[in-house]
Protein backbone atom coordinates (compact mmCIF):
# COMPACT_ATOMS: atom_id res chain seq x y z
CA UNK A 1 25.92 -25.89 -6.70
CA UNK A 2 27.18 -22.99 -8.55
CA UNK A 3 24.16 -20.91 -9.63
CA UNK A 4 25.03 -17.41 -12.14
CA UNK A 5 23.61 -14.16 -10.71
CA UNK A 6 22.77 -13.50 -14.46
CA UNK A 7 20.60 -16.85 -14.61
CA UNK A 8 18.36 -16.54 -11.41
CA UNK A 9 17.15 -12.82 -13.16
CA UNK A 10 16.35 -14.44 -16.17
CA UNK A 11 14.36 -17.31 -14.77
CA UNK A 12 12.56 -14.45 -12.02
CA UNK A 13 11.72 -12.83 -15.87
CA UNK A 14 10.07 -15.91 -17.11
CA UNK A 15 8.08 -16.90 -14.47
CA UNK A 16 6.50 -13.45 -14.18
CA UNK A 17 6.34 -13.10 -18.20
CA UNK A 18 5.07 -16.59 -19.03
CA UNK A 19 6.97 -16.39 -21.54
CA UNK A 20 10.80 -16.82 -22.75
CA UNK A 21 10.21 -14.23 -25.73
CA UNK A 22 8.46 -11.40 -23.38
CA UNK A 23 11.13 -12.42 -20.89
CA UNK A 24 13.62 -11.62 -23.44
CA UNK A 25 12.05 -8.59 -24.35
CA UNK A 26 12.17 -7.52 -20.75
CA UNK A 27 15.68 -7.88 -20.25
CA UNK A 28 17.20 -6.74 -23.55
CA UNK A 29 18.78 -9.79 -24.88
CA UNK A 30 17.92 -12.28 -27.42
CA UNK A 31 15.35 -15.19 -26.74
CA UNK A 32 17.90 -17.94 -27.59
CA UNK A 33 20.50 -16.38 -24.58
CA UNK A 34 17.70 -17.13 -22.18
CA UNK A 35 17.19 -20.60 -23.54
CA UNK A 36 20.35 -21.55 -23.70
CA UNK A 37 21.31 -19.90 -19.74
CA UNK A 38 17.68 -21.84 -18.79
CA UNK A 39 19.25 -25.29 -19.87
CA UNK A 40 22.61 -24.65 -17.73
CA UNK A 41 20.59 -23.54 -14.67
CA UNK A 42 18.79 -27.20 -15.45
CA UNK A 43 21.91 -28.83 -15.76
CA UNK A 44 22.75 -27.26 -12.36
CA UNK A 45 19.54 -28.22 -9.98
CA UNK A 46 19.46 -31.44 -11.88
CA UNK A 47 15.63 -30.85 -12.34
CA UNK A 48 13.81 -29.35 -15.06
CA UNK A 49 12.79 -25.45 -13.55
CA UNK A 50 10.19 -25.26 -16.41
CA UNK A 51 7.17 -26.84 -17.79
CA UNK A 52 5.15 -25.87 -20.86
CA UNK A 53 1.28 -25.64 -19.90
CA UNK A 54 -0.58 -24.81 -23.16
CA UNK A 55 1.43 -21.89 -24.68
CA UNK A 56 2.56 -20.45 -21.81
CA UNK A 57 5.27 -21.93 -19.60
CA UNK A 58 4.69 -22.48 -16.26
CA UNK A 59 7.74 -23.02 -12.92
CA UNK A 60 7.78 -26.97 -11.69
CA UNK A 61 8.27 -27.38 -7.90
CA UNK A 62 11.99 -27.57 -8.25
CA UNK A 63 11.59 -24.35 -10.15
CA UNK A 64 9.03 -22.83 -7.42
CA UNK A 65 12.04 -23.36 -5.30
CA UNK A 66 14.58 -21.90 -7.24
CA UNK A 67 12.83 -19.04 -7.20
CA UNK A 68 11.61 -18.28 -4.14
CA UNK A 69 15.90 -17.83 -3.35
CA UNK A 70 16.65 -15.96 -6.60
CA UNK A 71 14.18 -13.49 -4.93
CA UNK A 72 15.97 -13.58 -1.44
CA UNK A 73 19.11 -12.72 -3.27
CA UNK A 74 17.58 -9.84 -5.23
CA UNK A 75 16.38 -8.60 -1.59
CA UNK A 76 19.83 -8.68 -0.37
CA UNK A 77 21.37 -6.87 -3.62
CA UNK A 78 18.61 -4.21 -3.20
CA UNK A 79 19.83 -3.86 0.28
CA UNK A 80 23.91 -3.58 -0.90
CA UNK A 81 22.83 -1.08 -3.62
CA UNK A 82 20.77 0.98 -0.81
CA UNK A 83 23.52 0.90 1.77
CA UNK A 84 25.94 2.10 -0.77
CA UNK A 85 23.32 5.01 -1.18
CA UNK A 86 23.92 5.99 2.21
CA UNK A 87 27.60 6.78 1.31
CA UNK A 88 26.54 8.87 -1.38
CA UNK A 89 23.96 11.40 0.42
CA UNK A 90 20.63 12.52 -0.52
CA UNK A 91 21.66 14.67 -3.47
CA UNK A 92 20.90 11.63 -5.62
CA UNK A 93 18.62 7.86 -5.16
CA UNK A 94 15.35 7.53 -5.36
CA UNK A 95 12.19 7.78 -2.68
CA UNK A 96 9.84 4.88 -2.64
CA UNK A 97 6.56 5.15 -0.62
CA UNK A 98 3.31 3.59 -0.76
CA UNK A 99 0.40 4.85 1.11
CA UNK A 100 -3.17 4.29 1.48
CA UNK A 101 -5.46 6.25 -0.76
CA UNK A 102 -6.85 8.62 1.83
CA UNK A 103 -3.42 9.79 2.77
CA UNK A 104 -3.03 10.50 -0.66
CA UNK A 105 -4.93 13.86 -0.21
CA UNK A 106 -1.97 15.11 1.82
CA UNK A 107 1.00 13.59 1.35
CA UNK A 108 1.50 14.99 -2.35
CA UNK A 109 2.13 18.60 -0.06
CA UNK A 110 5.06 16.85 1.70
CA UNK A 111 6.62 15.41 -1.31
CA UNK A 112 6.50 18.54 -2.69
CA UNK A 113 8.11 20.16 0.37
CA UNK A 114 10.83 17.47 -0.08
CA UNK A 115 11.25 17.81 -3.44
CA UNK A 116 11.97 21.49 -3.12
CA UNK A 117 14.94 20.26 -0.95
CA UNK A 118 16.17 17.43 -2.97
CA UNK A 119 15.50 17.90 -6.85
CA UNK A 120 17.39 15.45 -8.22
CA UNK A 121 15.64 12.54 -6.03
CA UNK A 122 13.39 10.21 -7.99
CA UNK A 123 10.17 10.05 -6.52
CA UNK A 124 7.66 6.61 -6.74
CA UNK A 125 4.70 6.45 -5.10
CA UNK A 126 2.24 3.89 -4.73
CA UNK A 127 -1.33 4.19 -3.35
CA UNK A 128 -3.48 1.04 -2.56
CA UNK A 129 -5.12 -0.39 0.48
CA UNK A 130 -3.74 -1.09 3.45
CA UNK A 131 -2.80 -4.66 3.08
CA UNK A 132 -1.68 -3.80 0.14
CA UNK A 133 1.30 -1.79 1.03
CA UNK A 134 1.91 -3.35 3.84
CA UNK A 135 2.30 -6.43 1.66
CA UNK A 136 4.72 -4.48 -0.55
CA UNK A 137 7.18 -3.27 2.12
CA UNK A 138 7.54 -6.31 3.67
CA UNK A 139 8.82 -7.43 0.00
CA UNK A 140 11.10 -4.68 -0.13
CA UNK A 141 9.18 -2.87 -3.07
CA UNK A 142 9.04 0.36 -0.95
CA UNK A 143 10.87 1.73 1.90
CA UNK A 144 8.20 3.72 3.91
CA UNK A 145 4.29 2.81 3.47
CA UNK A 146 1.48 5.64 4.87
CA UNK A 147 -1.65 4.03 6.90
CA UNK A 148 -3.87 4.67 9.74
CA UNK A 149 -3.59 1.61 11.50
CA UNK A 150 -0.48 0.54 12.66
CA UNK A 151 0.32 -2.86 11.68
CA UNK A 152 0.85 -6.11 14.64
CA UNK A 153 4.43 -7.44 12.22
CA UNK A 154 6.76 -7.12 15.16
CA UNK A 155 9.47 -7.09 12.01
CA UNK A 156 7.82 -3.11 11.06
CA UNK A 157 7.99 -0.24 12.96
CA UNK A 158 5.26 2.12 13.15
CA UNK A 159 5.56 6.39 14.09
CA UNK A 160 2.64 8.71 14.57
CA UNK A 161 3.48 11.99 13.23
CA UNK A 162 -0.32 13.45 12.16
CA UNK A 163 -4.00 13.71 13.33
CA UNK A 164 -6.45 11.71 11.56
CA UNK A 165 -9.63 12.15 12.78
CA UNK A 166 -12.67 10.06 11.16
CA UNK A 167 -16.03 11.35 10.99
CA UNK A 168 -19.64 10.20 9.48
CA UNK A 169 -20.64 11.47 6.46
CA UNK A 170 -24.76 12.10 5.19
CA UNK A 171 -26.30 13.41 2.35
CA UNK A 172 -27.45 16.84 3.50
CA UNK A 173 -31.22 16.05 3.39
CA UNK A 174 -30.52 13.26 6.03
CA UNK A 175 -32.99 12.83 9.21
CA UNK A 176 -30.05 12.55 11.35
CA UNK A 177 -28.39 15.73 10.17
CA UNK A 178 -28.59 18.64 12.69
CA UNK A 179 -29.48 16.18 15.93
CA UNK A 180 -27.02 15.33 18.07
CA UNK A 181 -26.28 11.60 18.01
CA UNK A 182 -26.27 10.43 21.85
CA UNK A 183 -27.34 6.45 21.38
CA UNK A 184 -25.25 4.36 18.87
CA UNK A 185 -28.79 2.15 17.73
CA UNK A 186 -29.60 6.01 16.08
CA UNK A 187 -27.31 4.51 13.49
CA UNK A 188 -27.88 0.80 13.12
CA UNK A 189 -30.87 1.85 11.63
CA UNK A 190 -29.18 3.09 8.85
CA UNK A 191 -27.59 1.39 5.86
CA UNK A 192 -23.99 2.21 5.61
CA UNK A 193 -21.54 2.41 2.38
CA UNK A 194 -18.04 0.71 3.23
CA UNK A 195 -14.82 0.68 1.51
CA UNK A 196 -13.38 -2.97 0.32
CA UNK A 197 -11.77 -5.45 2.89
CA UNK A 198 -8.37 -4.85 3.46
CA UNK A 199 -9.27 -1.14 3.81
CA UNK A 200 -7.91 0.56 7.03
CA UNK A 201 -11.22 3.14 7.11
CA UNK A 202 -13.40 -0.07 7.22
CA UNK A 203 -10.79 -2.34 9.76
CA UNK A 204 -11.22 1.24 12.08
CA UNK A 205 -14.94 1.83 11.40
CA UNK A 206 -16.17 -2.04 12.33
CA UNK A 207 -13.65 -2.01 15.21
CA UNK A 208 -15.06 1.68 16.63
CA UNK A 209 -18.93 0.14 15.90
CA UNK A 210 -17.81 -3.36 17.24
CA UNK A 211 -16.88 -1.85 21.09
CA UNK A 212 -20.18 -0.19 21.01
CA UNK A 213 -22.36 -3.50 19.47
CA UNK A 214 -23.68 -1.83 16.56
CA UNK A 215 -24.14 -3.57 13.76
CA UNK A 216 -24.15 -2.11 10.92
CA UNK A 217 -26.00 -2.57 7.42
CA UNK A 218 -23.71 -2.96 4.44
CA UNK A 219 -25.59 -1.39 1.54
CA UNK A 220 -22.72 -1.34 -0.77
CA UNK A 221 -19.10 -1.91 -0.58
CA UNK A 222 -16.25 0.67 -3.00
CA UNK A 223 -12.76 0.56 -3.85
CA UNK A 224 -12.31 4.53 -3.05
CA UNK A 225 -13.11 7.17 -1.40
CA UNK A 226 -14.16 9.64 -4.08
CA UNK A 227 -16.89 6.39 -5.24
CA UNK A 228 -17.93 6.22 -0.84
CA UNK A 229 -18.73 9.88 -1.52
CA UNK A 230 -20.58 10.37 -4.34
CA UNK A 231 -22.77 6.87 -2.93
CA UNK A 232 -23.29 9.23 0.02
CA UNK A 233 -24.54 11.64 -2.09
CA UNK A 234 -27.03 9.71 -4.19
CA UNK A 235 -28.87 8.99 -1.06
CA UNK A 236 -26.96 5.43 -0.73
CA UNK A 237 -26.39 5.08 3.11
CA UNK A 238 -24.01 7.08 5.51
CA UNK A 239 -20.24 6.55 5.80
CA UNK A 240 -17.23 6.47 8.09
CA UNK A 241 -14.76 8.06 6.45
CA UNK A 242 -11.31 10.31 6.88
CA UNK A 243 -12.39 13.95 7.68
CA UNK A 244 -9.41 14.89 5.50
CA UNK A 245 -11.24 13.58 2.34
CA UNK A 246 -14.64 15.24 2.86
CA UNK A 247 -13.42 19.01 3.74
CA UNK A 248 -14.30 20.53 -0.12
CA UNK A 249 -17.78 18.79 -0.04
CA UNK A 250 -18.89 19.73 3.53
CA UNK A 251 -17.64 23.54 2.84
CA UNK A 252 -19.42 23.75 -0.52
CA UNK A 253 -22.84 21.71 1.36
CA UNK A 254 -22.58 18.21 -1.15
CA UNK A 255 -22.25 16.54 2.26
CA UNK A 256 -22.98 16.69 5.71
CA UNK A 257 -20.83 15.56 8.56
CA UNK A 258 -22.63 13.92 11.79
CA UNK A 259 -22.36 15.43 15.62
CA UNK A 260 -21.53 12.58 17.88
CA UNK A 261 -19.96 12.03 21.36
CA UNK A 262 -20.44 8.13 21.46
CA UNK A 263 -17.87 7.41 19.38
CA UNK A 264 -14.09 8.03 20.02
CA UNK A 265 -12.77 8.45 16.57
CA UNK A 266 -9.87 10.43 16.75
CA UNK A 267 -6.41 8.65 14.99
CA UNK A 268 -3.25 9.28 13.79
CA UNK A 269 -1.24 8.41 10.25
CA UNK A 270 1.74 6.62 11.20
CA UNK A 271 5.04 6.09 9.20
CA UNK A 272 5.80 2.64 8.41
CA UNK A 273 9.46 1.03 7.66
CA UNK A 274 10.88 -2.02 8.08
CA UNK A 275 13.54 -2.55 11.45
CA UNK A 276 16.02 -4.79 10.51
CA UNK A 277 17.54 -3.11 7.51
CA UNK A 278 19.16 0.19 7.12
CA UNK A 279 17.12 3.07 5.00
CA UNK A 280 17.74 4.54 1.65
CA UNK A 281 19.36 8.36 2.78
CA UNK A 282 16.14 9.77 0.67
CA UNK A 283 13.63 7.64 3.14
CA UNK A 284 15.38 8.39 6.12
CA UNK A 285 14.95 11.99 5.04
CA UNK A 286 11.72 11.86 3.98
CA UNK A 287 10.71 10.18 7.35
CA UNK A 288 12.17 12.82 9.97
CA UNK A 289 10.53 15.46 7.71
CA UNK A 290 7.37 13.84 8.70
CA UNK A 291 8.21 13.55 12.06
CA UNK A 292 9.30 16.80 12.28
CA UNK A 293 6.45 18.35 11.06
């Protein structure tokens, strides 16, 4: 079976488009080009890749499967292209990072720092939830990914390189604020406000409350941490949260932070890269800076 390069991009295109005149679009060349390459690629698997489902067009099974190794192959280019990189230095390339949205309120000062150092480096970064960019640099969408949970994939390696400390957050008028919490039922009385699922603060927060069997009382669930705060504030319920989030609004008295000895909640941020493929020269930097710091 002799499959074109050229072809597997333009039928990765569709599928994600929907459409053969967006795919076009896309890719810079004419609608008919990706027709016509579509029919050889046909001609080729001896199965029809695509089927038209209303007016969008949709992958068959044989397609499914077409693609699911066009992708493989892009991995492997993206790996070439990278490795080639490492010839070339750090003077050029790009740095691609994801991390979690509460390490977002640091790690813009190391970019920065490494962007002083290496100017001409393109910087992407990504910021979602911890599944989330986990799930991304597994598909080779980012090199390094920022969390505070290190994950179990025995194919990713994890590196502590900075404190992360969580603490419990109140609204300053709070009953619990000033006493010193000594009996973990003082908060299962309280209604709590949790970030989504797939959020590391929540995994560490019901894991922490878990070993002590408190249970605790949802009373509404956000997508951030700026929305966990300002629920905090309204009166909403308390909240485990990064104490690297919450420093401007417990020095300016919008919040108050809890006293407790029950709970253990000291962490660390870890660096997170894959261990079976050699790192973009810009990553690898990027990573002992944090390391080093």
């Amino acid at each position: 079976m002799r499959v074109e390069l050229r072809q597997l991009e333009m039928l990765d295109a569709v599928a994600r488009h929907g459409s053969v005149t967006q795919a076009a679009g896309a890719l810079g060349v004419t609608q008919p080009a990706i027709s016509i390459q579509m029919r050889k690629l046909e001609d080729v698997v001896g199965l029809p890749v695509f089927e038209k489902v209303g007016r969008t067009i949709q992958l068959t099974e044989a397609g499914q499967e077409v693609l699911s190794h066009a992708q493989r192959v892009r991995r492997v280019l993206d790996d070439l292209e990278e490795s080639i990189h490492h010839y070339k230095g750090v003077s050029r390339g790009s740095l691609r990072i994801a991390v979690v949205s509460t390490a977002n309120y640091f790690i813009t000062e190391d970019i920065a720092r490494f962007r002083r150092a290496h100017p001409d480096v393109e910087i992407n970064l990504k910021v979602a939830n911890r599944d989330r960019i986990l799930a991304m640099l597994e598909a080779n969408e980012v090199d390094l990914a920022i969390t505070g949970q290190p994950p179990e994939d025995s194919d990713l390696v994890a590196r502590p390189f900075k404190d992360n400390p969580l603490v419990i957050i109140a609204p300053t008028d709070h009953p619990l604020v000033g006493s010193r919490i000594s009996d973990p039922s003082d908060l299962a009385r309280f209604p709590f406000v949790v970030r989504e699922p797939g959020s590391g603060t929540r995994a560490a927060m019901e894991r922490i409350f878990g070993e002590h069997g408190v249970e605790v009382k949802i009373s509404c669930v956000l997508s951030s941490n700026e929305a966990v705060k300002q629920a905090v504030q309204a009166g909403l319920g308390l909240a485990m949260i990064s104490r690297q989030t919450t420093d401007l609004e417990i020095e300016t008295g919008r919040l108050a932070c809890l006293v407790s000895h029950v709970f253990a909640m000291e962490r660390k941020w870890y660096v997170v890269y894959r261990n079976f493929r050699r790192m973009p020269p810009a990553a690898s930097k990027f990573r002992s800076q944090l390391l080093k710091a």
